[in-house]
N, C-alpha and C. Protein backbone atom coordinates (compact mmCIF):
# COMPACT_ATOMS: atom_id res chain seq x y z
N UNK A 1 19.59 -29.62 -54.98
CA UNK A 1 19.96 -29.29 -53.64
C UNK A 1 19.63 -27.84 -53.34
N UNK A 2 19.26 -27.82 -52.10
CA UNK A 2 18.72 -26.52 -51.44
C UNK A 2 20.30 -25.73 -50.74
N UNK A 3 19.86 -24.24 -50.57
CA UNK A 3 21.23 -24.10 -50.54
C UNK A 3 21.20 -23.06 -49.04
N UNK A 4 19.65 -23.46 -48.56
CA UNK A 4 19.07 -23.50 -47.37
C UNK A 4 20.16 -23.89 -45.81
N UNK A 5 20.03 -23.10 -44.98
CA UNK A 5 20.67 -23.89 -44.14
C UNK A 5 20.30 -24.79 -43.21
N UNK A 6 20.60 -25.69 -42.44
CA UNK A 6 19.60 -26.44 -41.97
C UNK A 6 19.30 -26.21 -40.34
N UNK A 7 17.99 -26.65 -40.18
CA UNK A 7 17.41 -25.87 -39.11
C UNK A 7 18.21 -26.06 -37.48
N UNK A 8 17.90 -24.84 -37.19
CA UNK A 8 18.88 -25.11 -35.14
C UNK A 8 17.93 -26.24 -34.76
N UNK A 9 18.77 -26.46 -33.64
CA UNK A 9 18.46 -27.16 -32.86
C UNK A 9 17.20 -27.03 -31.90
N UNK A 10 16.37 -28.17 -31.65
CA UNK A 10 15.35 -27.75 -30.56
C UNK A 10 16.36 -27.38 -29.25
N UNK A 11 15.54 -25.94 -28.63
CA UNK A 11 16.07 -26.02 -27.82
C UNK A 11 16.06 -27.26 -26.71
N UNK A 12 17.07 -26.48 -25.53
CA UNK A 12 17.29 -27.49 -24.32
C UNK A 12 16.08 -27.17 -23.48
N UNK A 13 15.38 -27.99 -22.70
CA UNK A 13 14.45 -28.15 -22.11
C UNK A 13 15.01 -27.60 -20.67
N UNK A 14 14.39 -26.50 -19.89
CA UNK A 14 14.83 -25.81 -19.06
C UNK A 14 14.83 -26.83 -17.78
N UNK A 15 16.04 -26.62 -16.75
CA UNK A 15 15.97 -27.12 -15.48
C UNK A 15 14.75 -27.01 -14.80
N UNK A 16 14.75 -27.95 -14.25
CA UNK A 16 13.59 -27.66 -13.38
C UNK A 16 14.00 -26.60 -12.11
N UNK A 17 13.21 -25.54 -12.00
CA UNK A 17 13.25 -24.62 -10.90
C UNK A 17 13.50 -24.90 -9.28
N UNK A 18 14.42 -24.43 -8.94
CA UNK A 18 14.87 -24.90 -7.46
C UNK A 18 14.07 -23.93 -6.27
N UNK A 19 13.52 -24.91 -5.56
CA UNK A 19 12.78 -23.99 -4.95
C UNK A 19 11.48 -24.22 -4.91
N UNK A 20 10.74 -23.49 -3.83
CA UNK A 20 8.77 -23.86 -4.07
C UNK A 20 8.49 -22.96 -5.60
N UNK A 21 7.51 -23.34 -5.41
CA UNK A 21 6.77 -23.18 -6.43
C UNK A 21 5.83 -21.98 -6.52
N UNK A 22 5.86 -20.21 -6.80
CA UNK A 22 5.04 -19.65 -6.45
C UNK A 22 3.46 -20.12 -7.12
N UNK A 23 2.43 -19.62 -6.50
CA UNK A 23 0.92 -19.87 -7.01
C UNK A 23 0.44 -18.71 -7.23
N UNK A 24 -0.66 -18.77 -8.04
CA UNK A 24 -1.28 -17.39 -8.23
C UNK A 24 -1.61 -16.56 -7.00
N UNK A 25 -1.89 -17.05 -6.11
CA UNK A 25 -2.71 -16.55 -4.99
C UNK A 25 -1.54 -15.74 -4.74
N UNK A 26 -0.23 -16.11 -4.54
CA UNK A 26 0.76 -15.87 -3.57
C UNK A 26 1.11 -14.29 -4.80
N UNK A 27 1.59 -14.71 -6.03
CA UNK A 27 1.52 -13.55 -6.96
C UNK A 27 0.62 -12.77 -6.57
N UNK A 28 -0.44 -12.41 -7.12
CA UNK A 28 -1.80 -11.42 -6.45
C UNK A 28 -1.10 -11.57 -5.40
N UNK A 29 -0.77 -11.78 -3.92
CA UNK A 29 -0.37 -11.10 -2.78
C UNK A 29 0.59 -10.14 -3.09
N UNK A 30 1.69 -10.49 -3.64
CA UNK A 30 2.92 -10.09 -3.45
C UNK A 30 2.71 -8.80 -4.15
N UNK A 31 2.08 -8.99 -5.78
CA UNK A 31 1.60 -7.51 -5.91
C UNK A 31 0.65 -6.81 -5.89
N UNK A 32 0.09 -7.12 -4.28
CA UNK A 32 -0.79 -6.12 -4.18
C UNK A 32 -0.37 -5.14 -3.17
N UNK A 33 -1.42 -4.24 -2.88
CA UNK A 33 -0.98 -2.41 -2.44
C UNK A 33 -1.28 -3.03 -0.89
N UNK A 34 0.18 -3.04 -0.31
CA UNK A 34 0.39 -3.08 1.17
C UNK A 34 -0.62 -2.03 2.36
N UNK A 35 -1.42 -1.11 1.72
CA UNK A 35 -2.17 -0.39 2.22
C UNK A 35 -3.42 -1.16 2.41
N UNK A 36 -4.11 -2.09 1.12
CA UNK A 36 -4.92 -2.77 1.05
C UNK A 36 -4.91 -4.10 2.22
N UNK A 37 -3.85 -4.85 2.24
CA UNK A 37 -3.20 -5.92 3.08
C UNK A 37 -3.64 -5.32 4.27
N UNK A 38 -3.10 -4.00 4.63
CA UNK A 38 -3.68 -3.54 6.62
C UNK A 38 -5.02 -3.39 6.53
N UNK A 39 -5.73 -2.61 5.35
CA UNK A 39 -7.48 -2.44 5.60
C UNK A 39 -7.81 -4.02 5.97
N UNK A 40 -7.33 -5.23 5.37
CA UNK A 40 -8.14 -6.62 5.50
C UNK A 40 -7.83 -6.89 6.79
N UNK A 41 -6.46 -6.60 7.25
CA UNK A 41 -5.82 -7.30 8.60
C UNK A 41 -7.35 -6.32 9.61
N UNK A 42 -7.24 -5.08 9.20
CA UNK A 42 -7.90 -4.27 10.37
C UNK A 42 -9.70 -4.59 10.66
N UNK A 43 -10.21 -5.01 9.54
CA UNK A 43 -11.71 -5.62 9.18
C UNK A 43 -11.61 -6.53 10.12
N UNK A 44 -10.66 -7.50 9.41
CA UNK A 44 -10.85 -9.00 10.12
C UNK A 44 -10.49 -9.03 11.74
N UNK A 45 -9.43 -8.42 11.74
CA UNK A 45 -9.19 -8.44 13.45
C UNK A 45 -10.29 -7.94 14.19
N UNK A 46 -11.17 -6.46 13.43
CA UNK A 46 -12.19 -5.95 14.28
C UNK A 46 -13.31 -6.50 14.36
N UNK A 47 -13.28 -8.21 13.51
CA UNK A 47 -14.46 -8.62 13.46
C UNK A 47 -14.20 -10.19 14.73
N UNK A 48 -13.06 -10.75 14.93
CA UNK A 48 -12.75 -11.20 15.65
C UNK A 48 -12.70 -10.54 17.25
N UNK A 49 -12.50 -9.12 17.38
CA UNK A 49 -13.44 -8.66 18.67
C UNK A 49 -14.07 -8.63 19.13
N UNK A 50 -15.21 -9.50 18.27
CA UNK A 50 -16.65 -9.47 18.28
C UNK A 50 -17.09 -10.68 19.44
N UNK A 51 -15.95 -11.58 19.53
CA UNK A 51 -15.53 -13.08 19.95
C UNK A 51 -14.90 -12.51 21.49
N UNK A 52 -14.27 -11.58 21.67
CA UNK A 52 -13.56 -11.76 22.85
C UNK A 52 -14.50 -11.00 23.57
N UNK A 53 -14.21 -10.71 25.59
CA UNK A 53 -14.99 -10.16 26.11
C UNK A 53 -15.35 -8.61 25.60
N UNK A 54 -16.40 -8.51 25.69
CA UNK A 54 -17.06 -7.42 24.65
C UNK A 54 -17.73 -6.24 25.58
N UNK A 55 -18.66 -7.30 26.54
CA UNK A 55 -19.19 -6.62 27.42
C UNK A 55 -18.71 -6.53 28.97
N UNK A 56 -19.42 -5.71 29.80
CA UNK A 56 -18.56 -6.48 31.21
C UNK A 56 -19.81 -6.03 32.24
N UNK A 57 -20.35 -6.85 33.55
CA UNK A 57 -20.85 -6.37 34.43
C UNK A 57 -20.17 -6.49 35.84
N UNK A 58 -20.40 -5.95 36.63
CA UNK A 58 -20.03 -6.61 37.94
C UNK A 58 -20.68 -5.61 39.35
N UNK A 59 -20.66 -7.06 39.88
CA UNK A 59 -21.47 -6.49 41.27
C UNK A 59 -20.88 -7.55 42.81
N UNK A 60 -20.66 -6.56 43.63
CA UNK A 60 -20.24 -6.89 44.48
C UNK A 60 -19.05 -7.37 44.09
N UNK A 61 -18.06 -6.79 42.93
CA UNK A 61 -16.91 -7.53 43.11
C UNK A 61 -16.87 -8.65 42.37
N UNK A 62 -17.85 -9.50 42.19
CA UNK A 62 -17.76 -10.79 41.25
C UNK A 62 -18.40 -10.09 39.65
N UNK A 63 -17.35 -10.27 38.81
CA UNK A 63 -17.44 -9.88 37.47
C UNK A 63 -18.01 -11.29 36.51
N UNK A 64 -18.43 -10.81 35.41
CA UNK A 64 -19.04 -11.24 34.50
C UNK A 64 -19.00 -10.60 32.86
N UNK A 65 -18.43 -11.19 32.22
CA UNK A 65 -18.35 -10.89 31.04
C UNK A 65 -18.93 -11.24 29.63
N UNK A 66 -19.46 -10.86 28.85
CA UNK A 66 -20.05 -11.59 27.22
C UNK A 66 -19.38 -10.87 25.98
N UNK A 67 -19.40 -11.80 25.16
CA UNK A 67 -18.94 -11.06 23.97
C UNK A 67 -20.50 -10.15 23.17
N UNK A 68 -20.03 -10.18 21.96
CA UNK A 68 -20.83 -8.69 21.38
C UNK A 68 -22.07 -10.09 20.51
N UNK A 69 -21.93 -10.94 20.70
CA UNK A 69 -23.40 -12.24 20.30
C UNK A 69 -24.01 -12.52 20.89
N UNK A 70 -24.05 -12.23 22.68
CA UNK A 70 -24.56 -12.71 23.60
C UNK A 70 -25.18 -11.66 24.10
N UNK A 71 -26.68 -11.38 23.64
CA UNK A 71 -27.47 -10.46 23.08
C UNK A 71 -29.14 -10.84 23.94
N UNK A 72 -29.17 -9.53 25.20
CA UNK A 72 -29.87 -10.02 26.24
C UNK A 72 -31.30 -9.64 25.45
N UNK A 73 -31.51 -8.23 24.72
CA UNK A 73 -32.86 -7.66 24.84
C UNK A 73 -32.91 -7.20 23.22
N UNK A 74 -32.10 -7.36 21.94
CA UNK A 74 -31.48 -6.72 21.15
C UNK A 74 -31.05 -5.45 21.08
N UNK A 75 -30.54 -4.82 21.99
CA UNK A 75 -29.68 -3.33 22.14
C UNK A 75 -28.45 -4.21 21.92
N UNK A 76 -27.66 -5.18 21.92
CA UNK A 76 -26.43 -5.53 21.63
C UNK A 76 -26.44 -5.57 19.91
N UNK A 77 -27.30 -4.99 19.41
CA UNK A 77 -27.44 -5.53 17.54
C UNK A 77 -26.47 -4.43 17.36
N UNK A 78 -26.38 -3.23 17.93
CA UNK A 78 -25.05 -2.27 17.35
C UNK A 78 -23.53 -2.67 17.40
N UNK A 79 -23.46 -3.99 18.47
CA UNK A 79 -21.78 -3.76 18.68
C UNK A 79 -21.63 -4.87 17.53
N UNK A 80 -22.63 -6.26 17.55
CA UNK A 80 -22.19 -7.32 16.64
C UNK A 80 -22.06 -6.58 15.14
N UNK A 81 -23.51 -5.99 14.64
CA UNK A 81 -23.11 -5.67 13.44
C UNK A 81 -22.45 -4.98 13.18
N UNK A 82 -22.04 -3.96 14.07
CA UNK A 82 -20.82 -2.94 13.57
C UNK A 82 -19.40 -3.70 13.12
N UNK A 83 -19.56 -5.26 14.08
CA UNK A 83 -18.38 -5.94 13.64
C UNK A 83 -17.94 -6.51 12.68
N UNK A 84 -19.57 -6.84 11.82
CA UNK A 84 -19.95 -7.67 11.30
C UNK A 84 -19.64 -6.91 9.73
N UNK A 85 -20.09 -5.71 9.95
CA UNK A 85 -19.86 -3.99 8.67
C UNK A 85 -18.22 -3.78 8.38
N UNK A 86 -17.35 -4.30 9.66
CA UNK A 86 -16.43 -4.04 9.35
C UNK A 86 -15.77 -5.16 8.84
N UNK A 87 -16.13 -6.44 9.21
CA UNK A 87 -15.60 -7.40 8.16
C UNK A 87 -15.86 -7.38 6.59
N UNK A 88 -17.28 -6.82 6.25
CA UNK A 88 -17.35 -6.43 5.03
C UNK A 88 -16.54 -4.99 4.38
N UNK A 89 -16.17 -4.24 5.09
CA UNK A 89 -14.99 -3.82 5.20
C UNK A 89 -14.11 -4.16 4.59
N UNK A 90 -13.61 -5.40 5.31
CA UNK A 90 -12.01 -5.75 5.03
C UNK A 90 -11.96 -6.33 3.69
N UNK A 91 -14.11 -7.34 3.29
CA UNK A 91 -14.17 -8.08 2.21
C UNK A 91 -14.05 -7.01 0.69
N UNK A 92 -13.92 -5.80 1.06
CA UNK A 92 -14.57 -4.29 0.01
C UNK A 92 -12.89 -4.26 -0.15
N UNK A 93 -12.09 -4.49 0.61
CA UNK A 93 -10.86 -4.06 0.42
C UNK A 93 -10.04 -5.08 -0.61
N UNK A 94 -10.57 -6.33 -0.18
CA UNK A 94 -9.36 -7.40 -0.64
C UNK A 94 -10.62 -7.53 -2.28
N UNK A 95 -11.09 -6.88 -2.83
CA UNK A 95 -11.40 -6.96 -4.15
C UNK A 95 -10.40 -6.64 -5.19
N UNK A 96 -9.75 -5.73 -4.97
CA UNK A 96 -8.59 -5.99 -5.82
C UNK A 96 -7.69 -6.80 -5.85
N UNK A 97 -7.28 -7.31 -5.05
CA UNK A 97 -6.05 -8.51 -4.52
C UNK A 97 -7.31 -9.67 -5.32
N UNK A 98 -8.75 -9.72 -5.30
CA UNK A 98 -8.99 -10.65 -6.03
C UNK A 98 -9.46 -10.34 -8.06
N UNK A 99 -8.84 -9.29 -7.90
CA UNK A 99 -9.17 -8.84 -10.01
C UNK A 99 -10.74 -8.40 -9.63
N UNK A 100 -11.30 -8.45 -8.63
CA UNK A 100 -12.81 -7.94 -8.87
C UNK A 100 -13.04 -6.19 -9.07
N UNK A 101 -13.63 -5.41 -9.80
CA UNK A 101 -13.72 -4.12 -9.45
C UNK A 101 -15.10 -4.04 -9.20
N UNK A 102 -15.09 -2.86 -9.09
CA UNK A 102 -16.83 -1.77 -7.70
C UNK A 102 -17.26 -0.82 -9.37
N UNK A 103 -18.69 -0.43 -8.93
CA UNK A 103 -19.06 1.02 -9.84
C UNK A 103 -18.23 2.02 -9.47
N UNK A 104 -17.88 2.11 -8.47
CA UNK A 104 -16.96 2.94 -7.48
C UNK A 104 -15.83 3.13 -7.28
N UNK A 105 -15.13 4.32 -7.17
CA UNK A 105 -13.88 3.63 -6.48
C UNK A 105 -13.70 2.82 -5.45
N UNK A 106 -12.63 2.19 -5.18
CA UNK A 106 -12.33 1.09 -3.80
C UNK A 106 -12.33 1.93 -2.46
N UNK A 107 -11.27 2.85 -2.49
CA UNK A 107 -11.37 3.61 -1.32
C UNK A 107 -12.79 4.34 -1.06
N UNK A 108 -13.50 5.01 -2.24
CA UNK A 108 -14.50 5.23 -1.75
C UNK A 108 -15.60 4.21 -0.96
N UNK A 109 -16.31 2.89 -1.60
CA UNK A 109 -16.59 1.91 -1.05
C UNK A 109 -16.06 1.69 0.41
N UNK A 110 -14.52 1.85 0.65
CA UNK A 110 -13.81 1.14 1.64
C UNK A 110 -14.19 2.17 3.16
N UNK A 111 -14.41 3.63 2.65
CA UNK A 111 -14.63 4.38 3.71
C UNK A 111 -15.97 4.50 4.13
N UNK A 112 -16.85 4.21 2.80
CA UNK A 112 -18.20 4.45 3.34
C UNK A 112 -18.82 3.27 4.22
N UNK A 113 -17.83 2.25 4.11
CA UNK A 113 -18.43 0.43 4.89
C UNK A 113 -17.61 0.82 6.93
N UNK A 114 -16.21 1.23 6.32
CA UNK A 114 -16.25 1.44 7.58
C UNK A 114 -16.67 2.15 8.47
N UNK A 115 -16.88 3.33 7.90
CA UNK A 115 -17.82 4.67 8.46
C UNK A 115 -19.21 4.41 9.05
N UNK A 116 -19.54 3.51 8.29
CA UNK A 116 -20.98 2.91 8.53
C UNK A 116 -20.51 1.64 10.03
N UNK A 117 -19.46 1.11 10.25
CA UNK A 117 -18.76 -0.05 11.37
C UNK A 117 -18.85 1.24 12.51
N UNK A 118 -18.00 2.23 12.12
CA UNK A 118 -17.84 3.35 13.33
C UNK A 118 -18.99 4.04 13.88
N UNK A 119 -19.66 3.96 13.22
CA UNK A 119 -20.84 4.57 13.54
C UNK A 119 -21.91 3.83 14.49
N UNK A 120 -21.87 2.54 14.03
CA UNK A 120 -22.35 1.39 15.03
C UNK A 120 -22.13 1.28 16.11
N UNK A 121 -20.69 1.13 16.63
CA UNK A 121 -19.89 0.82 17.28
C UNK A 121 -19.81 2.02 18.41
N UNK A 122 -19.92 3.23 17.83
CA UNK A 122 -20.20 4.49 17.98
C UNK A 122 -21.37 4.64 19.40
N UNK A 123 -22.56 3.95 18.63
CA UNK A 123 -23.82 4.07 19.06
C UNK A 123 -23.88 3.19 20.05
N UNK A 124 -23.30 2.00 20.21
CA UNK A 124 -23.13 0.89 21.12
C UNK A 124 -22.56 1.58 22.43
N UNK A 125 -21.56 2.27 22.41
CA UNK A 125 -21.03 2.72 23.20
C UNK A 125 -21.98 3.63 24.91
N UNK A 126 -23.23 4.13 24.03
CA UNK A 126 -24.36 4.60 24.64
C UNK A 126 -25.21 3.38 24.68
N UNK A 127 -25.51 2.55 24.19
CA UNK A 127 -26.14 0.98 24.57
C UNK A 127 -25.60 -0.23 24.46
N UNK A 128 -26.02 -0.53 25.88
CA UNK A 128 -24.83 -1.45 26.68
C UNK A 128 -26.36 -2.43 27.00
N UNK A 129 -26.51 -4.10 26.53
CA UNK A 129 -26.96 -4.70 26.54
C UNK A 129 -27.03 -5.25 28.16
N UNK A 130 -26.23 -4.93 28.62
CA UNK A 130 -26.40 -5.73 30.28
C UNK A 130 -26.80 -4.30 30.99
N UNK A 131 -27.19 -3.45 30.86
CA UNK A 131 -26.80 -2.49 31.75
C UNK A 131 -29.10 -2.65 32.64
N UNK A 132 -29.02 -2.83 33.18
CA UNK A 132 -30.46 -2.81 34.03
C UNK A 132 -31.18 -2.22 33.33
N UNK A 133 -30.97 -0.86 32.99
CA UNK A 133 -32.20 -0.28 32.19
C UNK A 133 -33.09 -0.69 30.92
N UNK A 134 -31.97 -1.72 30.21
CA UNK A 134 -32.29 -2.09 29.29
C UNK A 134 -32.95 -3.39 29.18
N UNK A 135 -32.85 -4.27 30.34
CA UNK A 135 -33.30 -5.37 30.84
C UNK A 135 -34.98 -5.39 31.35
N UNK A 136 -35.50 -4.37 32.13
CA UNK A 136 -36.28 -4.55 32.42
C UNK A 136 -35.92 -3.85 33.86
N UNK A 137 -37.19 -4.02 34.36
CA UNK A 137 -37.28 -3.55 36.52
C UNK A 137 -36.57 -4.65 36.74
N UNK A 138 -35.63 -5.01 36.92
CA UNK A 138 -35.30 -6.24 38.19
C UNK A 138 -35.48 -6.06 39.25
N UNK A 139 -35.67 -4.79 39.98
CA UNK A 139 -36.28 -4.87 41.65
C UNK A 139 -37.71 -4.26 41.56
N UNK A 140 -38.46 -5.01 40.77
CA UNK A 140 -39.69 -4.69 40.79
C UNK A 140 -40.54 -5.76 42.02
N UNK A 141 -41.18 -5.08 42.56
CA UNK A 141 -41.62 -5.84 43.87
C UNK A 141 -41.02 -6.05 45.12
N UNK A 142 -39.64 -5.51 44.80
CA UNK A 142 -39.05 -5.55 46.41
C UNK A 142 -39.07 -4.13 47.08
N UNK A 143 -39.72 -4.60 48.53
CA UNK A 143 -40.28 -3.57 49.14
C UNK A 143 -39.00 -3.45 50.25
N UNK A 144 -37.75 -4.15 49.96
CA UNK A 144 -37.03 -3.71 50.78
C UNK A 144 -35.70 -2.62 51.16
N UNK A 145 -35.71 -2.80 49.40
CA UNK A 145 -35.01 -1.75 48.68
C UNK A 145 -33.20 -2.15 49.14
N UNK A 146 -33.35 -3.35 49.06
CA UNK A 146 -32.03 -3.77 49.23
C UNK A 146 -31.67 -4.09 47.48
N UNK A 147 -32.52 -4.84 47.00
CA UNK A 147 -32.59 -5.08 45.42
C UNK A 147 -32.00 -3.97 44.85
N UNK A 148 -32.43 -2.65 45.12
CA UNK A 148 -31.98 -1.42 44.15
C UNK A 148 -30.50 -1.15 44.89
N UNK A 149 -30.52 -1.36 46.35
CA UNK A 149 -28.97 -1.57 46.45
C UNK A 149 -28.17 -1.58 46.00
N UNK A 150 -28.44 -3.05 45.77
CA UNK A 150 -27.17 -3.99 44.95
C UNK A 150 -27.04 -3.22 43.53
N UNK A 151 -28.42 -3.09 43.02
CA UNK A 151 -28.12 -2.91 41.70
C UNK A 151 -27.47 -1.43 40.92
N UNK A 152 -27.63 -0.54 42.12
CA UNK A 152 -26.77 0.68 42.28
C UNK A 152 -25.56 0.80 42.79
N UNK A 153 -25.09 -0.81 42.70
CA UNK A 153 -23.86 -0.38 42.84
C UNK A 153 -22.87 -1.07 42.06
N UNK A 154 -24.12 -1.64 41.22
CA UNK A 154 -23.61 -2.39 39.67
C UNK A 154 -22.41 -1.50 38.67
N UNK A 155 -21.55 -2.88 38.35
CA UNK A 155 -20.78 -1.63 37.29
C UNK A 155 -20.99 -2.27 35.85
N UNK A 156 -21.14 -1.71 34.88
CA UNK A 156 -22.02 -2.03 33.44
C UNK A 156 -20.64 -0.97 32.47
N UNK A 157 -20.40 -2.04 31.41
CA UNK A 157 -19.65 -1.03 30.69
C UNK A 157 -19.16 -2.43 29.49
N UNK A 158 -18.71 -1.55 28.94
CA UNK A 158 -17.92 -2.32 27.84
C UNK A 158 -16.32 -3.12 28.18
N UNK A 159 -15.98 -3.93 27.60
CA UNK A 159 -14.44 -4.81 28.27
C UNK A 159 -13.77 -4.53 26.82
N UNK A 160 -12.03 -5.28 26.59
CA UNK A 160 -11.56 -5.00 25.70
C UNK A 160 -11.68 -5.12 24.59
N UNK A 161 -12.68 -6.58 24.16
CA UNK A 161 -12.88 -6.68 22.85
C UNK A 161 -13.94 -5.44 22.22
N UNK A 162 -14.47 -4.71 22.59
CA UNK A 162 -15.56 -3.57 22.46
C UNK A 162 -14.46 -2.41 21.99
N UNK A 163 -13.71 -2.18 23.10
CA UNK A 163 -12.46 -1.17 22.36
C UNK A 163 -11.56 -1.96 21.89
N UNK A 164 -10.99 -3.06 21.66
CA UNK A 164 -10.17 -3.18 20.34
C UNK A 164 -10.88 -3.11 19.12
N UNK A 165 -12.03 -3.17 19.19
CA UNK A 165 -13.27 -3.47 17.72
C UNK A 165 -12.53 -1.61 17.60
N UNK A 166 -12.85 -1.27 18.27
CA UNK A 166 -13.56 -0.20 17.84
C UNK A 166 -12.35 0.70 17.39
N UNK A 167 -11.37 0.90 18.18
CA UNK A 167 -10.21 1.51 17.61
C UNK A 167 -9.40 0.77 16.44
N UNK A 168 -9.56 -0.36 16.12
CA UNK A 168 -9.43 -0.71 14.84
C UNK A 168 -10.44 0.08 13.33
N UNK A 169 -11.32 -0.47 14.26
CA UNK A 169 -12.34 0.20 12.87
C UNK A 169 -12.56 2.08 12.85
N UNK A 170 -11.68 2.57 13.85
CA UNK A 170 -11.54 4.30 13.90
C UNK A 170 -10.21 4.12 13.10
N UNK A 171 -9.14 3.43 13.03
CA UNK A 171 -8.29 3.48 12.42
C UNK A 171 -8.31 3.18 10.94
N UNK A 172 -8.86 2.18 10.64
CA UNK A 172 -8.90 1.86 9.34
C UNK A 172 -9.76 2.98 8.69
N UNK A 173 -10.96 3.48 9.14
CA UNK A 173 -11.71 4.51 8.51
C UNK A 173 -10.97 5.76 8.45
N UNK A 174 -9.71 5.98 9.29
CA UNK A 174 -8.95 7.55 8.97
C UNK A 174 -8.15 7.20 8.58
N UNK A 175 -7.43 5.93 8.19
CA UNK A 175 -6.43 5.41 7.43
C UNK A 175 -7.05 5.41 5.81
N UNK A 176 -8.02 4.91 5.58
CA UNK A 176 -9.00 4.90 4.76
C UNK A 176 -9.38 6.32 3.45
N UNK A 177 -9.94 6.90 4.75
CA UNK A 177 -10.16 8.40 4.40
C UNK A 177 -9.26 9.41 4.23
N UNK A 178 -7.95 9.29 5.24
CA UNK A 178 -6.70 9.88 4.31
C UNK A 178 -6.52 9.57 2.83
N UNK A 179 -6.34 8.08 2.80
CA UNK A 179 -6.09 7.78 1.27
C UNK A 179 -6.72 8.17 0.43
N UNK A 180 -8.80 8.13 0.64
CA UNK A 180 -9.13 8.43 -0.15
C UNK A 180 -9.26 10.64 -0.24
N UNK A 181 -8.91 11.06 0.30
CA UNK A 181 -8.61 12.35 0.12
C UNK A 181 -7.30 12.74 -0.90
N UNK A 182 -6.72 11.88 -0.67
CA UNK A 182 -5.21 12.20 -1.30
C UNK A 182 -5.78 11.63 -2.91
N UNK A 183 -6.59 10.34 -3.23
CA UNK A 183 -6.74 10.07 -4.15
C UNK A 183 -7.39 10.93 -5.10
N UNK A 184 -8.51 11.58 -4.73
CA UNK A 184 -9.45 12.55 -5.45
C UNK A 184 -8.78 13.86 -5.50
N UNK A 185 -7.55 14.19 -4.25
CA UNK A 185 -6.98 15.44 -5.16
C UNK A 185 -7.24 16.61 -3.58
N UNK A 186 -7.82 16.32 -2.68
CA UNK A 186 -8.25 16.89 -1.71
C UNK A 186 -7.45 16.87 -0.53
N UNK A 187 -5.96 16.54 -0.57
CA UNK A 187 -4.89 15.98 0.14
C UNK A 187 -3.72 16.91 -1.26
């Protein structure tokens, strides 16, 4: 006889957990850097501006509006892709929330994509896809000069989705660029 004692018991098999069930995805959310979470919200929303009225004309009172795809002569290529820079943006941001890393730092990456959105967006602001000049003569041949009339008294400009793009993507890039100042030591 062994003078051994004899072995415990298997344990008890745990309750089943009350409650949902977290998933990885939801983990990775929960701990990731709430700073990161607004750069994606601010990408993506400024890329969904891209969708609402963007542009605006109007004459005589009857208005007309396009978003930033509806692209008369290609002078509208600054407002889409600037939108388009800043969704990659938001995609530069949520790399950590997915375990991916850069050669780079993140914030660095994150300021130089949006900087590059603002800058677009920037430039758009001086080319406006509906505006006559960019179209062509439309009162070419009228000798009555009622044509240039009308068209002088056209109003050409950008509508809200153009400035919500855009003050999103000014925000995220000085939201951005604070952080990354403070990170390198320059803050």
């Amino acid at each position: 006889m062994s003078d051994a004692p004899p072995p415990p018991p298997p344990p008890a098999p745990e309750p089943p957990a009350s409650g949902p069930q977290v998933t990885a995805f939801e983990t990775a959310l929960r701990s990731s850097d709430p700073r990161d979470l607004a750069t994606i919200a601010l990408g993506f929303l400024a890329f969904i501006g891209s969708f609402m009225p963007f542009y605006h004309v109007a004459l005589m009172g009857i208005g007309e509006h396009a978003n930033a795809w509806h692209d008369i002569d290609g002078t509208g290529f600054w407002g889409w892709f600037g939108c388009v820079v800043a969704l990659v943006g938001a995609a530069v941001a949520a790399l950590p929330l997915l375990k991916q890393a850069l050669p780079v730092r993140q914030t660095t990456a994150t300021v130089t994509v949006f900087g590059l959105a603002f800058l677009l967006l920037f430039i758009a602001i001086f080319v406006n896809p509906l505006s006559g000049a960019n179209t062509g003569d439309a009162c070419k041949g009228d000798s009555t000069g009622l044509c240039r009339a009308l068209m002088g008294s056209a109003s050409i400009g950008h509508a809200f989705g153009f400035w919500f793009a855009f003050v999103l993507v000014l925000v995220a890039l000085g939201f951005n660029g604070y952080r990354h100042l403070k990170e390198i030591g320059r803050l």
